[in-house]
C-alpha atoms as a PDB file:
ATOM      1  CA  UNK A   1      15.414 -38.405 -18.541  1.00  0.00           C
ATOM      2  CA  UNK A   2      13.370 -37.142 -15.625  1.00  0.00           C
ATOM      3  CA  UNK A   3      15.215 -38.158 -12.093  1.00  0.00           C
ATOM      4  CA  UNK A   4      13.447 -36.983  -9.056  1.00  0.00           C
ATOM      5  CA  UNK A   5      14.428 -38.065  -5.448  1.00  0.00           C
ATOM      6  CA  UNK A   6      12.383 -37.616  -2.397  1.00  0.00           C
ATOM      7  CA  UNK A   7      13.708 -37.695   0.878  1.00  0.00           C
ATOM      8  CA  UNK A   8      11.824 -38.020   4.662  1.00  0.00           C
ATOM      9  CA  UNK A   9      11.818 -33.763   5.920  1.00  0.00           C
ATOM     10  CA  UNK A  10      12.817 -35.395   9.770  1.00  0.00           C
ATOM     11  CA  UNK A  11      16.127 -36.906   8.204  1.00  0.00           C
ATOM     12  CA  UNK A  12      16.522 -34.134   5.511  1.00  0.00           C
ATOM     13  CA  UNK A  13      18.118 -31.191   5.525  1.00  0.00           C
ATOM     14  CA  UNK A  14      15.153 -28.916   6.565  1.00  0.00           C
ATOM     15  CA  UNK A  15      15.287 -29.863   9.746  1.00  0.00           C
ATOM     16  CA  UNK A  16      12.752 -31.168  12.095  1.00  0.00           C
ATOM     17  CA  UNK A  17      10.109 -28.466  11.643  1.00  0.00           C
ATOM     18  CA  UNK A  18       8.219 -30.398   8.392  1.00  0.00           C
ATOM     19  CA  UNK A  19       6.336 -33.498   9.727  1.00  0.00           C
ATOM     20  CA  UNK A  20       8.301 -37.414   9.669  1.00  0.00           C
ATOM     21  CA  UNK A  21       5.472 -37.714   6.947  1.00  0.00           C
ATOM     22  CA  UNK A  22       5.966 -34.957   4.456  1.00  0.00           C
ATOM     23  CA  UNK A  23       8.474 -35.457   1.481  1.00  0.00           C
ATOM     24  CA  UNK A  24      10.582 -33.311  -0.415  1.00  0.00           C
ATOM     25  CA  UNK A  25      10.752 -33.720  -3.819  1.00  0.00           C
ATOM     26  CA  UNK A  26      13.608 -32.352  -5.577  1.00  0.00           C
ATOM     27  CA  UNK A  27      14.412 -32.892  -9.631  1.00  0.00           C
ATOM     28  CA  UNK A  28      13.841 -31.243 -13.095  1.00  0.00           C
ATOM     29  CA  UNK A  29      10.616 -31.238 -15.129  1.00  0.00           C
ATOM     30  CA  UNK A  30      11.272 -32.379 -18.816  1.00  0.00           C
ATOM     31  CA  UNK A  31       8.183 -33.105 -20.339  1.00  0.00           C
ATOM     32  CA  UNK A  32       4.823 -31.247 -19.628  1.00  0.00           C
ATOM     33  CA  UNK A  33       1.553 -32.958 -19.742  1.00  0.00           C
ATOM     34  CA  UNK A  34      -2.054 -31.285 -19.880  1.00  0.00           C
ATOM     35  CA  UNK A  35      -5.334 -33.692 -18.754  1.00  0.00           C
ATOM     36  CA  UNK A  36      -8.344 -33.397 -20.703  1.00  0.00           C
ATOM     37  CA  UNK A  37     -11.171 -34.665 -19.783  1.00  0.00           C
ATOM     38  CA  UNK A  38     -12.549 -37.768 -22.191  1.00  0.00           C
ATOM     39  CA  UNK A  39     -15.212 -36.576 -22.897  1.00  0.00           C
ATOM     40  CA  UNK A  40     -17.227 -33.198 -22.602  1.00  0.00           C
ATOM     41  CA  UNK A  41     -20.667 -35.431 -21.146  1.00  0.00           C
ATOM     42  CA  UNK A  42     -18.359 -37.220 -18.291  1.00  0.00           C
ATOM     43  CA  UNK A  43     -20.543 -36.803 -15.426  1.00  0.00           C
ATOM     44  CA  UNK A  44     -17.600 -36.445 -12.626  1.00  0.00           C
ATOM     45  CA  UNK A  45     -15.974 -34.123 -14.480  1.00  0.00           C
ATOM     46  CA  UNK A  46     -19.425 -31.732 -14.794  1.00  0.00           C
ATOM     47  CA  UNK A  47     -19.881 -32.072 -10.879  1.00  0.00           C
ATOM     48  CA  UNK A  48     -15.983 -30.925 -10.237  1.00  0.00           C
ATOM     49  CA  UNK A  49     -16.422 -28.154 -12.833  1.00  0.00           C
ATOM     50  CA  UNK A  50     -19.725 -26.901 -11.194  1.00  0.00           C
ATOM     51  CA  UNK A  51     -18.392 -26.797  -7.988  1.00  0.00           C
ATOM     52  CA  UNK A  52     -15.288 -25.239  -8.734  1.00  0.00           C
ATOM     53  CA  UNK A  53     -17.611 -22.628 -10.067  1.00  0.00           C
ATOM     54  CA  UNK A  54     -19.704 -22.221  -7.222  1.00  0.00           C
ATOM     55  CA  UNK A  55     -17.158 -21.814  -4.572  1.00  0.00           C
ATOM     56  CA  UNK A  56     -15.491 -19.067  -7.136  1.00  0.00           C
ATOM     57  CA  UNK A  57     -18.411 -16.983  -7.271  1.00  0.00           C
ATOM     58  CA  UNK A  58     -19.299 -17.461  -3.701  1.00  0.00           C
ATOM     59  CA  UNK A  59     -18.983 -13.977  -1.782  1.00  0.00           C
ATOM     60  CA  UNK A  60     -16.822 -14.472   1.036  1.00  0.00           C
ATOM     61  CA  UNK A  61     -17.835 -11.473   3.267  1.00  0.00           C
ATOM     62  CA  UNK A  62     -20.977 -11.217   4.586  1.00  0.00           C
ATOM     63  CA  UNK A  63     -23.442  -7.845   5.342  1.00  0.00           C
ATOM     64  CA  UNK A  64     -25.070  -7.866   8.501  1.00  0.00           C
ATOM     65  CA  UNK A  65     -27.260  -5.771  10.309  1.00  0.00           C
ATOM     66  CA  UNK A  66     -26.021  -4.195  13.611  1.00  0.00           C
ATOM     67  CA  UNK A  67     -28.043  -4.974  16.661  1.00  0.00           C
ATOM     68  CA  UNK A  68     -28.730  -2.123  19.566  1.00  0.00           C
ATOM     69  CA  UNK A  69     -28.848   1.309  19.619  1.00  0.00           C
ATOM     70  CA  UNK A  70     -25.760   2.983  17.257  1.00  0.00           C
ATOM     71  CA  UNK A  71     -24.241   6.298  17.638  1.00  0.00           C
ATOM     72  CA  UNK A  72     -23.054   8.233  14.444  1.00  0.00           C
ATOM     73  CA  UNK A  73     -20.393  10.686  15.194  1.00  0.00           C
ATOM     74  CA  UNK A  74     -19.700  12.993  12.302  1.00  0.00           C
ATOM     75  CA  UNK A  75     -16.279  13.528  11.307  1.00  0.00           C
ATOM     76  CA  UNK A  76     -14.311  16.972  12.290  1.00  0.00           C
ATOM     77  CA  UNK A  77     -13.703  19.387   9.791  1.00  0.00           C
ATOM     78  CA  UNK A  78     -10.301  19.729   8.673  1.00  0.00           C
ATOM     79  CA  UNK A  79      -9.396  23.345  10.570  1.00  0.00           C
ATOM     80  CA  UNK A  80     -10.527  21.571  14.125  1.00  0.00           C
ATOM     81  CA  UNK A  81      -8.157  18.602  13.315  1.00  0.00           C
ATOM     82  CA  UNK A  82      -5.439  20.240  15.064  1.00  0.00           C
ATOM     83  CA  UNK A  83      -5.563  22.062  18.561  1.00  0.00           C
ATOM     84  CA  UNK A  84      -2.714  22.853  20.836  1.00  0.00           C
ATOM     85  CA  UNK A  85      -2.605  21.128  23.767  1.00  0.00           C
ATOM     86  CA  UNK A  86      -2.863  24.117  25.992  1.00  0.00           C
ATOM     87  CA  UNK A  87      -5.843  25.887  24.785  1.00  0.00           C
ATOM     88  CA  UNK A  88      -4.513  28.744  22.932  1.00  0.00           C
ATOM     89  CA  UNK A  89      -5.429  29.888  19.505  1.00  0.00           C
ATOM     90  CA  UNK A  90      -1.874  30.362  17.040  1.00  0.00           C
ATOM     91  CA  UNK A  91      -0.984  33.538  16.077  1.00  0.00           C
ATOM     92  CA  UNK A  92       0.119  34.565  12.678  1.00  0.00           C
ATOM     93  CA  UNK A  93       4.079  34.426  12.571  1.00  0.00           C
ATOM     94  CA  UNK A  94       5.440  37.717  11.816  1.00  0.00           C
ATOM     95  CA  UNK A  95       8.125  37.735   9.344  1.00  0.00           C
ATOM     96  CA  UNK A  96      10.808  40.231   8.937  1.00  0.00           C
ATOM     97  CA  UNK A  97      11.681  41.582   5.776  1.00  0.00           C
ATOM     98  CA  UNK A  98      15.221  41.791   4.362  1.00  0.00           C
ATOM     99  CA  UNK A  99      17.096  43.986   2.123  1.00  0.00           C
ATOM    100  CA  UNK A 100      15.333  43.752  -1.248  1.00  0.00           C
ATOM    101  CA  UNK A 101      19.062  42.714  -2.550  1.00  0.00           C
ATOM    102  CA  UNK A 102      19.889  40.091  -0.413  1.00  0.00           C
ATOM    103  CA  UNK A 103      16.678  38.911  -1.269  1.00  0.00           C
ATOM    104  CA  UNK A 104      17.461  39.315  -5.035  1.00  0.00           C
ATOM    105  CA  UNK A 105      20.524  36.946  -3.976  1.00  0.00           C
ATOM    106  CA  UNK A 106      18.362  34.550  -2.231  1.00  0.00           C
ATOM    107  CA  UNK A 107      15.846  34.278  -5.065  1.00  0.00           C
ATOM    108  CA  UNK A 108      18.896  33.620  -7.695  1.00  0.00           C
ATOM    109  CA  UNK A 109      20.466  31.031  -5.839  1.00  0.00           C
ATOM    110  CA  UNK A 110      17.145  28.842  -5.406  1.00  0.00           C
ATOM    111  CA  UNK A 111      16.418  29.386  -9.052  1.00  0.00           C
ATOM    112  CA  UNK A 112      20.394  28.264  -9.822  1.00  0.00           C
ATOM    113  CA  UNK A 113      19.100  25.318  -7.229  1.00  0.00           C
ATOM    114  CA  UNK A 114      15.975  24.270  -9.475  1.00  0.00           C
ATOM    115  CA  UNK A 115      14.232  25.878 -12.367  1.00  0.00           C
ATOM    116  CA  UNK A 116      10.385  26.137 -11.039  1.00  0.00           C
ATOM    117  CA  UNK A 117       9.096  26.777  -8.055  1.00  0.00           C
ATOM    118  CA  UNK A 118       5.591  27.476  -6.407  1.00  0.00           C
ATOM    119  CA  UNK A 119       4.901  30.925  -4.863  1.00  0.00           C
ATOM    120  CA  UNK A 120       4.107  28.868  -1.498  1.00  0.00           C
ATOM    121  CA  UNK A 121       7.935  27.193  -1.865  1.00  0.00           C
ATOM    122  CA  UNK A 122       9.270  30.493  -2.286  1.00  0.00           C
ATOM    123  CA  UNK A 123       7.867  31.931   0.594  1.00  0.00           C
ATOM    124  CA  UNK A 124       8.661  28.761   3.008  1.00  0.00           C
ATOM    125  CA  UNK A 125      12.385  28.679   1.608  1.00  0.00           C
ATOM    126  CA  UNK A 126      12.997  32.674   2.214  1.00  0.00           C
ATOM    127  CA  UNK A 127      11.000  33.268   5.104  1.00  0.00           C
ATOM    128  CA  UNK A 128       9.714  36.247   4.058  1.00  0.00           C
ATOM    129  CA  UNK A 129       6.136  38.229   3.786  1.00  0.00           C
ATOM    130  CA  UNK A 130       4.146  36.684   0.739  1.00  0.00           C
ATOM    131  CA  UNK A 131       3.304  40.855  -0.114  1.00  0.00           C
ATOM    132  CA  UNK A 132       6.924  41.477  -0.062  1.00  0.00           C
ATOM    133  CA  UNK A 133       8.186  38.587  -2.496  1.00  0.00           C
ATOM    134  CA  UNK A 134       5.071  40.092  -4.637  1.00  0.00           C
ATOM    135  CA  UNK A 135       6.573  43.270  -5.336  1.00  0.00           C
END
C-alpha cells in the first residue's frame, strides 16, 4: 500500500537550485515503525547513547576573560536620557483653564467614550491644569 516516487531535483520541478544528486521523495506513510535496540547490553548502541548525551549537555557558549585595560561607563539616569538639542532646559507648559461647564461637557463625553480613566488620561485628553480638574 505504500507508493513513494523519487525523482532527480535538476529534472524535477524545483528547479535547478537542489543539487543533480539530491532526491525528492514524495508519497504517503501507512505504517509506522519504532527501532529498539536488541538488547539493553549492545555495546554500539551504549556508545551512540553516550554520545548523544554528551553533545546534549555540552554548553555551547563559552566565558572568557577580557584582555587589556576595560572602561566601565555607568548608565545615565533616566531624567538625563533626554536633552534638547540646543541646550535649553523645558519649561513647564502653561495650560489655560476653561469654563468649568464646558469642562463638565468635556468630562461627560470621555466618560460616554469609556467607563474608567486615570487622572493622568484625563488631564492629557482635556488639556487642562491637574488643580483645576481636582476641584
Amino acid at each position: 500500500p505504500t507508493r513513494c516516487t523519487a525523482r532527480a531535483a535538476a529534472g524535477g520541478s524545483r528547479g535547478p537550485e537542489m543539487p543533480a544528486d539530491d532526491f525528492i521523495l514524495e508519497g504517503r506513510v501507512s505504517e509506522k515503525f519504532d527501532v529498539r535496540p536488541s538488547s539493553v547490553s549492545d555495546e554500539m548502541y551504549r556508545e551512540v547513547s553516550k554520545q548523544r548525551l554528551q553533545d546534549a549537555t555540552k554548553k555551547t557558549r563559552v566565558v572568557q576573560a577580557a584582555t587589556g585595560p576595560q572602561r566601565v561607563v555607568p548608565l545615565p539616569k533616566a531624567r538625563n536620557m533626554l536633552q534638547r538639542l540646543d541646550g535649553k532646559k523645558d519649561e513647564p507648559v502653561r495650560r489655560e483653564r476653561m469654563e468649568r461647564g464646558a469642562l463638565e461637557d468635556r468630562l461627560m463625553a470621555l466618560y460616554e467614550h469609556r467607563n474608567l480613566w486615570s487622572f493622568k488620561q484625563l488631564v492629557a485628553e482635556t488639556r487642562q491644569p491637574a488643580e483645576f480638574l481636582k476641584e
